[in-house]
PDB file of N, CA and C in Angstrom:
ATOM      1  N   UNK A   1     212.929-146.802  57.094  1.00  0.00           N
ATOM      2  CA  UNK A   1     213.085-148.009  57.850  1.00  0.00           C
ATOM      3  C   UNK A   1     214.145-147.817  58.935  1.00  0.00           C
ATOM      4  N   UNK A   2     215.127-147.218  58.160  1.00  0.00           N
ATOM      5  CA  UNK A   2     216.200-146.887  59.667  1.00  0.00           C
ATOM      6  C   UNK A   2     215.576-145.963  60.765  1.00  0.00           C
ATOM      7  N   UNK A   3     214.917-145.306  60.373  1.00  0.00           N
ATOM      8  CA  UNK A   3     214.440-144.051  61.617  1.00  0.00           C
ATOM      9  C   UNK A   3     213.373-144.870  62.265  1.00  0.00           C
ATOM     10  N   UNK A   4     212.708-145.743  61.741  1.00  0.00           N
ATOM     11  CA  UNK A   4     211.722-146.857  62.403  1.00  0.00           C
ATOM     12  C   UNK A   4     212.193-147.407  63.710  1.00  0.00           C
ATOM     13  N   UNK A   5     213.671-148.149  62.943  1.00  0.00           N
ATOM     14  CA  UNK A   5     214.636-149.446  63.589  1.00  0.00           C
ATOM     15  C   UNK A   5     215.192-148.452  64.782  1.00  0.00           C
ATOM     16  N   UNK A   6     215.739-146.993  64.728  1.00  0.00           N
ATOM     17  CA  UNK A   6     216.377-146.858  65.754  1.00  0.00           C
ATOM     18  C   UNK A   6     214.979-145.740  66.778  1.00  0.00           C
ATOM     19  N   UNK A   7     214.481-145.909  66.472  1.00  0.00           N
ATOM     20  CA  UNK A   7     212.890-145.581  67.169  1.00  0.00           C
ATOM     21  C   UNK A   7     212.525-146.782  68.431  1.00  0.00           C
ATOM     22  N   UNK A   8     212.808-148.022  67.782  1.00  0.00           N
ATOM     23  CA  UNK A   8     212.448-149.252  68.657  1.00  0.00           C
ATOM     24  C   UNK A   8     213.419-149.456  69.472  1.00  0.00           C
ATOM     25  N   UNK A   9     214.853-149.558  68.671  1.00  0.00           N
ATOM     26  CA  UNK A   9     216.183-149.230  69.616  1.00  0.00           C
ATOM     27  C   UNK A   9     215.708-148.428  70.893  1.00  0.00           C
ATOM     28  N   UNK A  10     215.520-147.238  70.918  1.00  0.00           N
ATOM     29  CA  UNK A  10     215.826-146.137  72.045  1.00  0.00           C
ATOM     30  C   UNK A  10     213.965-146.338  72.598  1.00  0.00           C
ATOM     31  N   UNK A  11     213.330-147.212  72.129  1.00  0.00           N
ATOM     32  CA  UNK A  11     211.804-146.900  72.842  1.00  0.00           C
ATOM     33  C   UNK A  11     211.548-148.452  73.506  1.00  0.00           C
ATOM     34  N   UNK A  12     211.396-149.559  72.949  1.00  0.00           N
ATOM     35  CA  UNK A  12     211.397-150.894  73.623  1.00  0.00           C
ATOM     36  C   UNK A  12     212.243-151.037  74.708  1.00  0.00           C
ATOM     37  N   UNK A  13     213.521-151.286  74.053  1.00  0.00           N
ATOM     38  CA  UNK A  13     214.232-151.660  74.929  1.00  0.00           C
ATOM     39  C   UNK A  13     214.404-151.006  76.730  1.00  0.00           C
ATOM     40  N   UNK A  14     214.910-149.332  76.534  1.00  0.00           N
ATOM     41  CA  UNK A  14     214.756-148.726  78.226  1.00  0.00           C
ATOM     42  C   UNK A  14     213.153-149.085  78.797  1.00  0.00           C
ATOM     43  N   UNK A  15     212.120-149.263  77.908  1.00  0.00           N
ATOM     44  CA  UNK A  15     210.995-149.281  78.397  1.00  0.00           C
ATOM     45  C   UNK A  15     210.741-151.006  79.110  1.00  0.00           C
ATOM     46  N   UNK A  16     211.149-152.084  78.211  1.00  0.00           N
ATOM     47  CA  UNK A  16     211.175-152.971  78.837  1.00  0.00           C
ATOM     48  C   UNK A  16     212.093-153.172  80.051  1.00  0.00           C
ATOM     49  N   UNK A  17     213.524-152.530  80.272  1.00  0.00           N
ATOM     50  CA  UNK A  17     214.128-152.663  81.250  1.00  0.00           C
ATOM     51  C   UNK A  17     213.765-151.978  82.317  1.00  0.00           C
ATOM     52  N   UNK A  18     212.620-150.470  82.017  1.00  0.00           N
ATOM     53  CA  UNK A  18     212.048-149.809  83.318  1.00  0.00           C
ATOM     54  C   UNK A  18     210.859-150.816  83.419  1.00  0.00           C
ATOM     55  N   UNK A  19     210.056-151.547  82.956  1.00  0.00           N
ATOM     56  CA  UNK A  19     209.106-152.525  83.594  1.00  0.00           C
ATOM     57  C   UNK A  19     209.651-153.397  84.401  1.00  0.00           C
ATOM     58  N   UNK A  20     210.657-154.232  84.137  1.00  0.00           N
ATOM     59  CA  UNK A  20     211.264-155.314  84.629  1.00  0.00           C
ATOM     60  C   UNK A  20     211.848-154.277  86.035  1.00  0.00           C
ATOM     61  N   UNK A  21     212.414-153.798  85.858  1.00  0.00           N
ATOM     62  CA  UNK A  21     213.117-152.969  87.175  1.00  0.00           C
ATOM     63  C   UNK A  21     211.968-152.397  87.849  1.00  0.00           C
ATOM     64  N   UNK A  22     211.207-152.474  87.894  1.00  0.00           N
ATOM     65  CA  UNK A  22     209.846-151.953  89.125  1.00  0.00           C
ATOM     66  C   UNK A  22     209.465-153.095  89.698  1.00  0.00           C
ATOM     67  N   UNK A  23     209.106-154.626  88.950  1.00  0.00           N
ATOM     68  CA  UNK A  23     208.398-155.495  89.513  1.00  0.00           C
ATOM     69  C   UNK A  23     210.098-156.173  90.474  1.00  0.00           C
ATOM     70  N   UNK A  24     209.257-156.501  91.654  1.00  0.00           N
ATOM     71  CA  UNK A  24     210.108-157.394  92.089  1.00  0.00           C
ATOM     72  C   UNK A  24     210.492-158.877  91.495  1.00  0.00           C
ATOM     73  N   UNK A  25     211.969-159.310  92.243  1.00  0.00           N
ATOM     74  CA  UNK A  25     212.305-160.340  90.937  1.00  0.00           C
ATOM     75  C   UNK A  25     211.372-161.338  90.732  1.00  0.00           C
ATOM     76  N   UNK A  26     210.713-161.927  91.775  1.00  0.00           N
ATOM     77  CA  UNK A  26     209.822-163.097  91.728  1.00  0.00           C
ATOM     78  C   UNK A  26     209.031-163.011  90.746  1.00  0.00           C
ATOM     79  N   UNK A  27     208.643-161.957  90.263  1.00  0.00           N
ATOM     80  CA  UNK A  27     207.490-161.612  89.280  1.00  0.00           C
ATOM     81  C   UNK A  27     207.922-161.110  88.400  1.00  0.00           C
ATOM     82  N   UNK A  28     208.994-160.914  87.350  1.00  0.00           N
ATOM     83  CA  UNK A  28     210.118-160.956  86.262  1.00  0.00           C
ATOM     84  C   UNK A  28     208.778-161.172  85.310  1.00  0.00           C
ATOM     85  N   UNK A  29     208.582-162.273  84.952  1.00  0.00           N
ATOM     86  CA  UNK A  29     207.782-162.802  84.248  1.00  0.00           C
ATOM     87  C   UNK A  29     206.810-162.773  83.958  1.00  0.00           C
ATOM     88  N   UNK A  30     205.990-162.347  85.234  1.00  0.00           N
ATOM     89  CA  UNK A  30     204.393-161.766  84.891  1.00  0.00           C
ATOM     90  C   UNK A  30     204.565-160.224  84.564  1.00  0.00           C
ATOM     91  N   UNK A  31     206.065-159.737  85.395  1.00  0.00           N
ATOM     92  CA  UNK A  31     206.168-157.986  84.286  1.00  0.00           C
ATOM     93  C   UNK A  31     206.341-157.990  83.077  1.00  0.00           C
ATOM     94  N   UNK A  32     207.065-158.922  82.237  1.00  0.00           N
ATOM     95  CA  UNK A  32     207.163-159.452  81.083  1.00  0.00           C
ATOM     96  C   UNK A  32     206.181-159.270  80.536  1.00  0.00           C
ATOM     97  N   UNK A  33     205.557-160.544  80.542  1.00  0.00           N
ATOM     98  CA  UNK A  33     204.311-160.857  80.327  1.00  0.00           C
ATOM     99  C   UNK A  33     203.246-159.374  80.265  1.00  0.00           C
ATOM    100  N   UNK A  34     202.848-158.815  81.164  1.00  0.00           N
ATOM    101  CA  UNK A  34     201.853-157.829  81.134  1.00  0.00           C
ATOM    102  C   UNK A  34     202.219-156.860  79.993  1.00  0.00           C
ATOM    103  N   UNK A  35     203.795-156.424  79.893  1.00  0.00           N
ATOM    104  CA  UNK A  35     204.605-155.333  79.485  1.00  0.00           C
ATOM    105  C   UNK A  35     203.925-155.514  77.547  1.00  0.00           C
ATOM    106  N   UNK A  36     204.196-157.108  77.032  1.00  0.00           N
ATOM    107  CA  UNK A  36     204.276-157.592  75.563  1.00  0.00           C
ATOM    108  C   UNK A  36     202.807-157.376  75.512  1.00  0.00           C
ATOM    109  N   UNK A  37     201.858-158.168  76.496  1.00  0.00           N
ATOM    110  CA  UNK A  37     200.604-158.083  76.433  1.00  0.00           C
ATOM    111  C   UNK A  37     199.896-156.894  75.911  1.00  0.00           C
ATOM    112  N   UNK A  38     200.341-155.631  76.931  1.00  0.00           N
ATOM    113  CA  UNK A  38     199.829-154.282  76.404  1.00  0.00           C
ATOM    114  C   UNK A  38     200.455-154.183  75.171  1.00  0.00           C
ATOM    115  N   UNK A  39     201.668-154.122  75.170  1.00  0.00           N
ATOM    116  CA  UNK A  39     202.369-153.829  73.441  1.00  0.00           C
ATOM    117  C   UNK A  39     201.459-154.069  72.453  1.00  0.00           C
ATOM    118  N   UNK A  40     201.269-155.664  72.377  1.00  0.00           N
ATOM    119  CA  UNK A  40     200.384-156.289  71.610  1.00  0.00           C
ATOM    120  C   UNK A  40     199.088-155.496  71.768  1.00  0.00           C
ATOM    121  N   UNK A  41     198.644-155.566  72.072  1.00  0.00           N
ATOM    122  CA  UNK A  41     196.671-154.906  72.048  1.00  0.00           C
ATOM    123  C   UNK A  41     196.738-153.275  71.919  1.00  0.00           C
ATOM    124  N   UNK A  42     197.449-152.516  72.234  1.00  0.00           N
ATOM    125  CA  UNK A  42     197.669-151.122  71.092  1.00  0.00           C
ATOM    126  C   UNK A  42     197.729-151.143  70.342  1.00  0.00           C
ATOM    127  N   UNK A  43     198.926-152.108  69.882  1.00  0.00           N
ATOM    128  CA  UNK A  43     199.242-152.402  68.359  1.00  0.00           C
ATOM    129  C   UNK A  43     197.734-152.448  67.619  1.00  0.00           C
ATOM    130  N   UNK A  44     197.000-153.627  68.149  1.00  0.00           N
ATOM    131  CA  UNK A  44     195.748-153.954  67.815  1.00  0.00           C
ATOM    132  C   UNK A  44     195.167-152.846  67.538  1.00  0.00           C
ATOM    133  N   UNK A  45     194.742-152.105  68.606  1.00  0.00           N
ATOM    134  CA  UNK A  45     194.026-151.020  68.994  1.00  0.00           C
ATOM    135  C   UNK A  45     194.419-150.024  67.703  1.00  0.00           C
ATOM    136  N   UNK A  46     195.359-149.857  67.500  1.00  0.00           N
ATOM    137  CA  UNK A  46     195.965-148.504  67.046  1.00  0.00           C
ATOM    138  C   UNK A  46     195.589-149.237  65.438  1.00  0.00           C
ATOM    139  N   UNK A  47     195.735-149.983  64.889  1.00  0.00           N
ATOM    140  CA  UNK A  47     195.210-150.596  63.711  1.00  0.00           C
ATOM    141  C   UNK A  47     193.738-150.260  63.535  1.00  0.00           C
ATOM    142  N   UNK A  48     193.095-150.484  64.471  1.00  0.00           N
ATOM    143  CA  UNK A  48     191.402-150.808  64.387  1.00  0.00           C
ATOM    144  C   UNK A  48     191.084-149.023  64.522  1.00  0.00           C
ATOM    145  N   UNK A  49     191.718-148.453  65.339  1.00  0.00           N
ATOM    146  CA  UNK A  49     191.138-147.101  65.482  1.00  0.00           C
ATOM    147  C   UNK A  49     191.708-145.800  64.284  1.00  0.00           C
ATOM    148  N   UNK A  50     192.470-146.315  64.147  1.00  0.00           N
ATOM    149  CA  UNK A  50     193.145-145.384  63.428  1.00  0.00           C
ATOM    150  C   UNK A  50     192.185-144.687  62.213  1.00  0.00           C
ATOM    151  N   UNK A  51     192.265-146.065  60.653  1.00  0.00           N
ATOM    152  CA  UNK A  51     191.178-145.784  59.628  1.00  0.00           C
ATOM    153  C   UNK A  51     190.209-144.795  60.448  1.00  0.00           C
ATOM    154  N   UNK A  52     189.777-145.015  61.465  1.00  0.00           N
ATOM    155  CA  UNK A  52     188.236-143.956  61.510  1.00  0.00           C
ATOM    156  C   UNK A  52     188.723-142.937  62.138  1.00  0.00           C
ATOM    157  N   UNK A  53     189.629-142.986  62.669  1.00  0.00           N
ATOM    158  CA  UNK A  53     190.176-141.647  62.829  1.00  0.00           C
ATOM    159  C   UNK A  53     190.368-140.481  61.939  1.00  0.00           C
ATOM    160  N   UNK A  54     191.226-141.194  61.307  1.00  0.00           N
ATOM    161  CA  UNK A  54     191.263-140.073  59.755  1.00  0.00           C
ATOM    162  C   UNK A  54     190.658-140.455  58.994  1.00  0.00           C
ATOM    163  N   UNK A  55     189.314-141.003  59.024  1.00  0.00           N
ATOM    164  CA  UNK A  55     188.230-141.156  58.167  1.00  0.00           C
ATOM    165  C   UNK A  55     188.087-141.419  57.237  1.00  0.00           C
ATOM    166  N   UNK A  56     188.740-142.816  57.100  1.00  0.00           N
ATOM    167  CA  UNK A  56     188.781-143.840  55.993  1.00  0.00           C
ATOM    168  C   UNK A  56     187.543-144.749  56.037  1.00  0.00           C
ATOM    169  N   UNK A  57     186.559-145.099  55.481  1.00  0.00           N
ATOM    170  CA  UNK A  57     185.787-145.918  55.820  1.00  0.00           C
ATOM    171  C   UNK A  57     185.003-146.580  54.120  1.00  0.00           C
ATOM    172  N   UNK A  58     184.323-147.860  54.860  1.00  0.00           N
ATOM    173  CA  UNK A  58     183.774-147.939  53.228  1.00  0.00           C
ATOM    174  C   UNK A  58     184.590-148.707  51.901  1.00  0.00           C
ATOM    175  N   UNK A  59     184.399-147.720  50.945  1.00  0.00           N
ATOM    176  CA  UNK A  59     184.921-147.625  49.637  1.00  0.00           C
ATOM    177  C   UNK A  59     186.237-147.060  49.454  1.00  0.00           C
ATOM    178  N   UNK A  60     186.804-146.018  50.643  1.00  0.00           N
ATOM    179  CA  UNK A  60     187.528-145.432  50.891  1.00  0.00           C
ATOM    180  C   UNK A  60     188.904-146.520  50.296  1.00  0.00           C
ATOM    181  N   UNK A  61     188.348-147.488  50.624  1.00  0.00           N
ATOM    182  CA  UNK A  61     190.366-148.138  50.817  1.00  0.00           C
ATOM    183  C   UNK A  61     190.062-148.889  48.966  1.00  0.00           C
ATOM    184  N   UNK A  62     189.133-148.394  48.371  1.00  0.00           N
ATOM    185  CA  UNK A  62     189.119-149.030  46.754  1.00  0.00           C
ATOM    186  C   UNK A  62     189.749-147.120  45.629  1.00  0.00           C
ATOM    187  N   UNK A  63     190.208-146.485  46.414  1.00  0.00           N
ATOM    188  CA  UNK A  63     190.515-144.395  45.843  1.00  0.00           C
ATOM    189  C   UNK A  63     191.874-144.522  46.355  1.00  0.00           C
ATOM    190  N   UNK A  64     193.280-145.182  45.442  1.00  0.00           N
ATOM    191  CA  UNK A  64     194.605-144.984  46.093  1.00  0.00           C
ATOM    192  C   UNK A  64     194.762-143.280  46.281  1.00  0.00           C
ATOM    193  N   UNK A  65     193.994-141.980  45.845  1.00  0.00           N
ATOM    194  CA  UNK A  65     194.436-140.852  46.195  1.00  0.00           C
ATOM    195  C   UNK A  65     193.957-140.909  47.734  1.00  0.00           C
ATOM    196  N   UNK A  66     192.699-141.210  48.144  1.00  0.00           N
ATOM    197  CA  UNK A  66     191.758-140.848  49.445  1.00  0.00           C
ATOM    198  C   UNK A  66     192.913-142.136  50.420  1.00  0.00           C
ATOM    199  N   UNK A  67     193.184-143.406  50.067  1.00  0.00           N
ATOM    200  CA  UNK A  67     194.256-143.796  50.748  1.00  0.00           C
ATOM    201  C   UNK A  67     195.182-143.177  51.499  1.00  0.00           C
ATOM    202  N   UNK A  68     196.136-142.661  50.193  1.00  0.00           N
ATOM    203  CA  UNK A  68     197.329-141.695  50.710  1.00  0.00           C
ATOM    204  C   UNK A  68     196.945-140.753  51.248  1.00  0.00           C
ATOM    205  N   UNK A  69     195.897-140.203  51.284  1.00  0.00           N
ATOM    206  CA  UNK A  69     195.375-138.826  52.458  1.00  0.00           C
ATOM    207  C   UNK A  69     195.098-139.553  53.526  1.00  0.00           C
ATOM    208  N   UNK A  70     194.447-140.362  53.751  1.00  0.00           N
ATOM    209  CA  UNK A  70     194.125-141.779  55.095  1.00  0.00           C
ATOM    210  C   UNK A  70     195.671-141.809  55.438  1.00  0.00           C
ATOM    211  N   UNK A  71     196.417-142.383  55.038  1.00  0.00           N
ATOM    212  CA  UNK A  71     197.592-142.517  55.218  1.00  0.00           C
ATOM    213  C   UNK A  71     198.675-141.574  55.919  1.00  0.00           C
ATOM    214  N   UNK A  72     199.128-140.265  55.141  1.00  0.00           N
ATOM    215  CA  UNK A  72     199.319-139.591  55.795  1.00  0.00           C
ATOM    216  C   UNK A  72     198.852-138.787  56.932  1.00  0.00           C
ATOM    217  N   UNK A  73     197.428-139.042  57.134  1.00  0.00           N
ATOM    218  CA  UNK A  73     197.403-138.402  58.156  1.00  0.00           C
ATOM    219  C   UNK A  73     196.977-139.333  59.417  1.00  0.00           C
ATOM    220  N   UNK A  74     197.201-140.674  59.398  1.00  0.00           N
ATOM    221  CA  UNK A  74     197.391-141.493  60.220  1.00  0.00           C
ATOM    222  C   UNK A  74     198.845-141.341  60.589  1.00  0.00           C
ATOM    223  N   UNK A  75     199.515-141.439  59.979  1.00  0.00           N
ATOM    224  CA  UNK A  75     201.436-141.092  60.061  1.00  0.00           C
ATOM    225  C   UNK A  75     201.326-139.824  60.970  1.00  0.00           C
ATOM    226  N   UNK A  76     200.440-138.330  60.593  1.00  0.00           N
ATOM    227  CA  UNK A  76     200.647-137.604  61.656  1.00  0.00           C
ATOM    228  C   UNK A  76     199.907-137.760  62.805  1.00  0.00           C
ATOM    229  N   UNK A  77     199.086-138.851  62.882  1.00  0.00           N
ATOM    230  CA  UNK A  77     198.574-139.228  64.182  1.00  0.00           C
ATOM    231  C   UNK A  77     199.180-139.546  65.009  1.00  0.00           C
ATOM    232  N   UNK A  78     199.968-141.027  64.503  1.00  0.00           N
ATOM    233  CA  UNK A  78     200.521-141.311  65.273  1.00  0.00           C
ATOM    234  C   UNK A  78     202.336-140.628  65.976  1.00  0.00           C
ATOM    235  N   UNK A  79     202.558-140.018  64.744  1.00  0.00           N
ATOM    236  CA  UNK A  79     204.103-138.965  65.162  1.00  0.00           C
ATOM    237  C   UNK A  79     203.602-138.080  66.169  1.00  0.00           C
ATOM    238  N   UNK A  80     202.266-137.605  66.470  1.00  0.00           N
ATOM    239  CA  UNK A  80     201.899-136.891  67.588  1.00  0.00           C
ATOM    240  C   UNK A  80     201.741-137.363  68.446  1.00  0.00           C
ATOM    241  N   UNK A  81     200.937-138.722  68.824  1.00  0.00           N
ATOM    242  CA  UNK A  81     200.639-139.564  69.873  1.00  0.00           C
ATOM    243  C   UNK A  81     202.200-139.801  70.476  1.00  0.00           C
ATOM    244  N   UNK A  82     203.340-140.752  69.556  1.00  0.00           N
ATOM    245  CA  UNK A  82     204.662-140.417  69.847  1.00  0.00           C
ATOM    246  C   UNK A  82     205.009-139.543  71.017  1.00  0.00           C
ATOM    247  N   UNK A  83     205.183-138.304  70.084  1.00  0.00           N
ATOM    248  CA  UNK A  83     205.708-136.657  70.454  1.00  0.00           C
ATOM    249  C   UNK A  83     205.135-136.960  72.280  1.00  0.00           C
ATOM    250  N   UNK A  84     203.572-136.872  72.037  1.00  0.00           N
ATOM    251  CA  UNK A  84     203.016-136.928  73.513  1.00  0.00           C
ATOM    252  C   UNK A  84     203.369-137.699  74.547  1.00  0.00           C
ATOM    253  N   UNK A  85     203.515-139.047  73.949  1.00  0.00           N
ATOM    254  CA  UNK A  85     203.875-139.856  75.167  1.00  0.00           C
ATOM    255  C   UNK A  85     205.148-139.835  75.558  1.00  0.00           C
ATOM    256  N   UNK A  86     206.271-139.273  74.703  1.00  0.00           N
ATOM    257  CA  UNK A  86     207.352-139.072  75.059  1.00  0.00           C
ATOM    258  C   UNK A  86     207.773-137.567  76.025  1.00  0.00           C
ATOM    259  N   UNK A  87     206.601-136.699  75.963  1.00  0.00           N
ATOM    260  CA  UNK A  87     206.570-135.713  76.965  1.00  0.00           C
ATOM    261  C   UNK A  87     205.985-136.353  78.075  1.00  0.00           C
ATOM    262  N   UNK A  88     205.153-137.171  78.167  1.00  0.00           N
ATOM    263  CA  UNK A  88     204.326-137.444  79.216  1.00  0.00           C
ATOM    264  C   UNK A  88     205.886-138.350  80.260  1.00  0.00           C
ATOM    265  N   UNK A  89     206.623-139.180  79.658  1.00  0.00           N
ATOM    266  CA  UNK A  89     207.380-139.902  80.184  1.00  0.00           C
ATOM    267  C   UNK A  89     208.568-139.112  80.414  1.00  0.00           C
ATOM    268  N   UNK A  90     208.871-138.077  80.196  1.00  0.00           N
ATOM    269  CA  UNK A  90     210.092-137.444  80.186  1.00  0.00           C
ATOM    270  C   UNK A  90     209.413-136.221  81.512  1.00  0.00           C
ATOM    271  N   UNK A  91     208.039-135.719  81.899  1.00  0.00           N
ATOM    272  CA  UNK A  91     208.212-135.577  83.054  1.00  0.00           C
ATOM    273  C   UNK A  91     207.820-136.480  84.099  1.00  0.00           C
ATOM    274  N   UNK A  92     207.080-137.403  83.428  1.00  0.00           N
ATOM    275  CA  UNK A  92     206.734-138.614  84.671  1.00  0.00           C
ATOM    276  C   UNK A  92     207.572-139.415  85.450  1.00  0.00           C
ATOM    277  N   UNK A  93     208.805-139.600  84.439  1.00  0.00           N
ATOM    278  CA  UNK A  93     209.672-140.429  84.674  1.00  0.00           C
ATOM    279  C   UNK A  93     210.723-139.275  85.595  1.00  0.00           C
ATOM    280  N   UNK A  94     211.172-138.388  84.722  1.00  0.00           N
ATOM    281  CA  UNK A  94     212.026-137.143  85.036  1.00  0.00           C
ATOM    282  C   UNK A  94     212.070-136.441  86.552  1.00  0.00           C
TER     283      UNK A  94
END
């Protein structure tokens, strides 16, 4: 939970202050706005896609072993997706 909490620390926050700092001020609010919007619907996204990703489907979620294999390797899905987008932003941004 702590490595979660300071994950959001060092990833929300500069990310919401580099959205807000691109839009001009008048539009504060619709950068806002767009910034939570996307947040929200990955989130979504990343819920709905995931299971079939690592190929949970079915009966699958009634086998707590086939779970925890679903599981962990959704965890390394997404620690890679992570990894990536944090290269992608470290030369995009950089």
């Amino acid at each position: 939970m702590i490595v979660f909490a300071l994950g959001l620390v060092t990833l929300v926050s500069p990310l919401t202050a580099a959205v807000l700092a691109a839009a001009p001020v008048r539009h504060a609010g619709v950068a806002s706005g767009v910034n939570n919007a996307v947040a929200r619907a990955s989130s979504l996204l990343a819920v709905a896609a995931l299971p079939a990703v690592v190929g949970l489907s079915g009966d699958d979620y009634l086998h707590p072993s086939t779970m925890t294999v679903g599981y962990h390797a959704a965890l390394l899905w997404c620690a890679g997706l992570l990894a990536a987008g944090g290269l992608i932003s470290w030369v995009g941004l950089g």
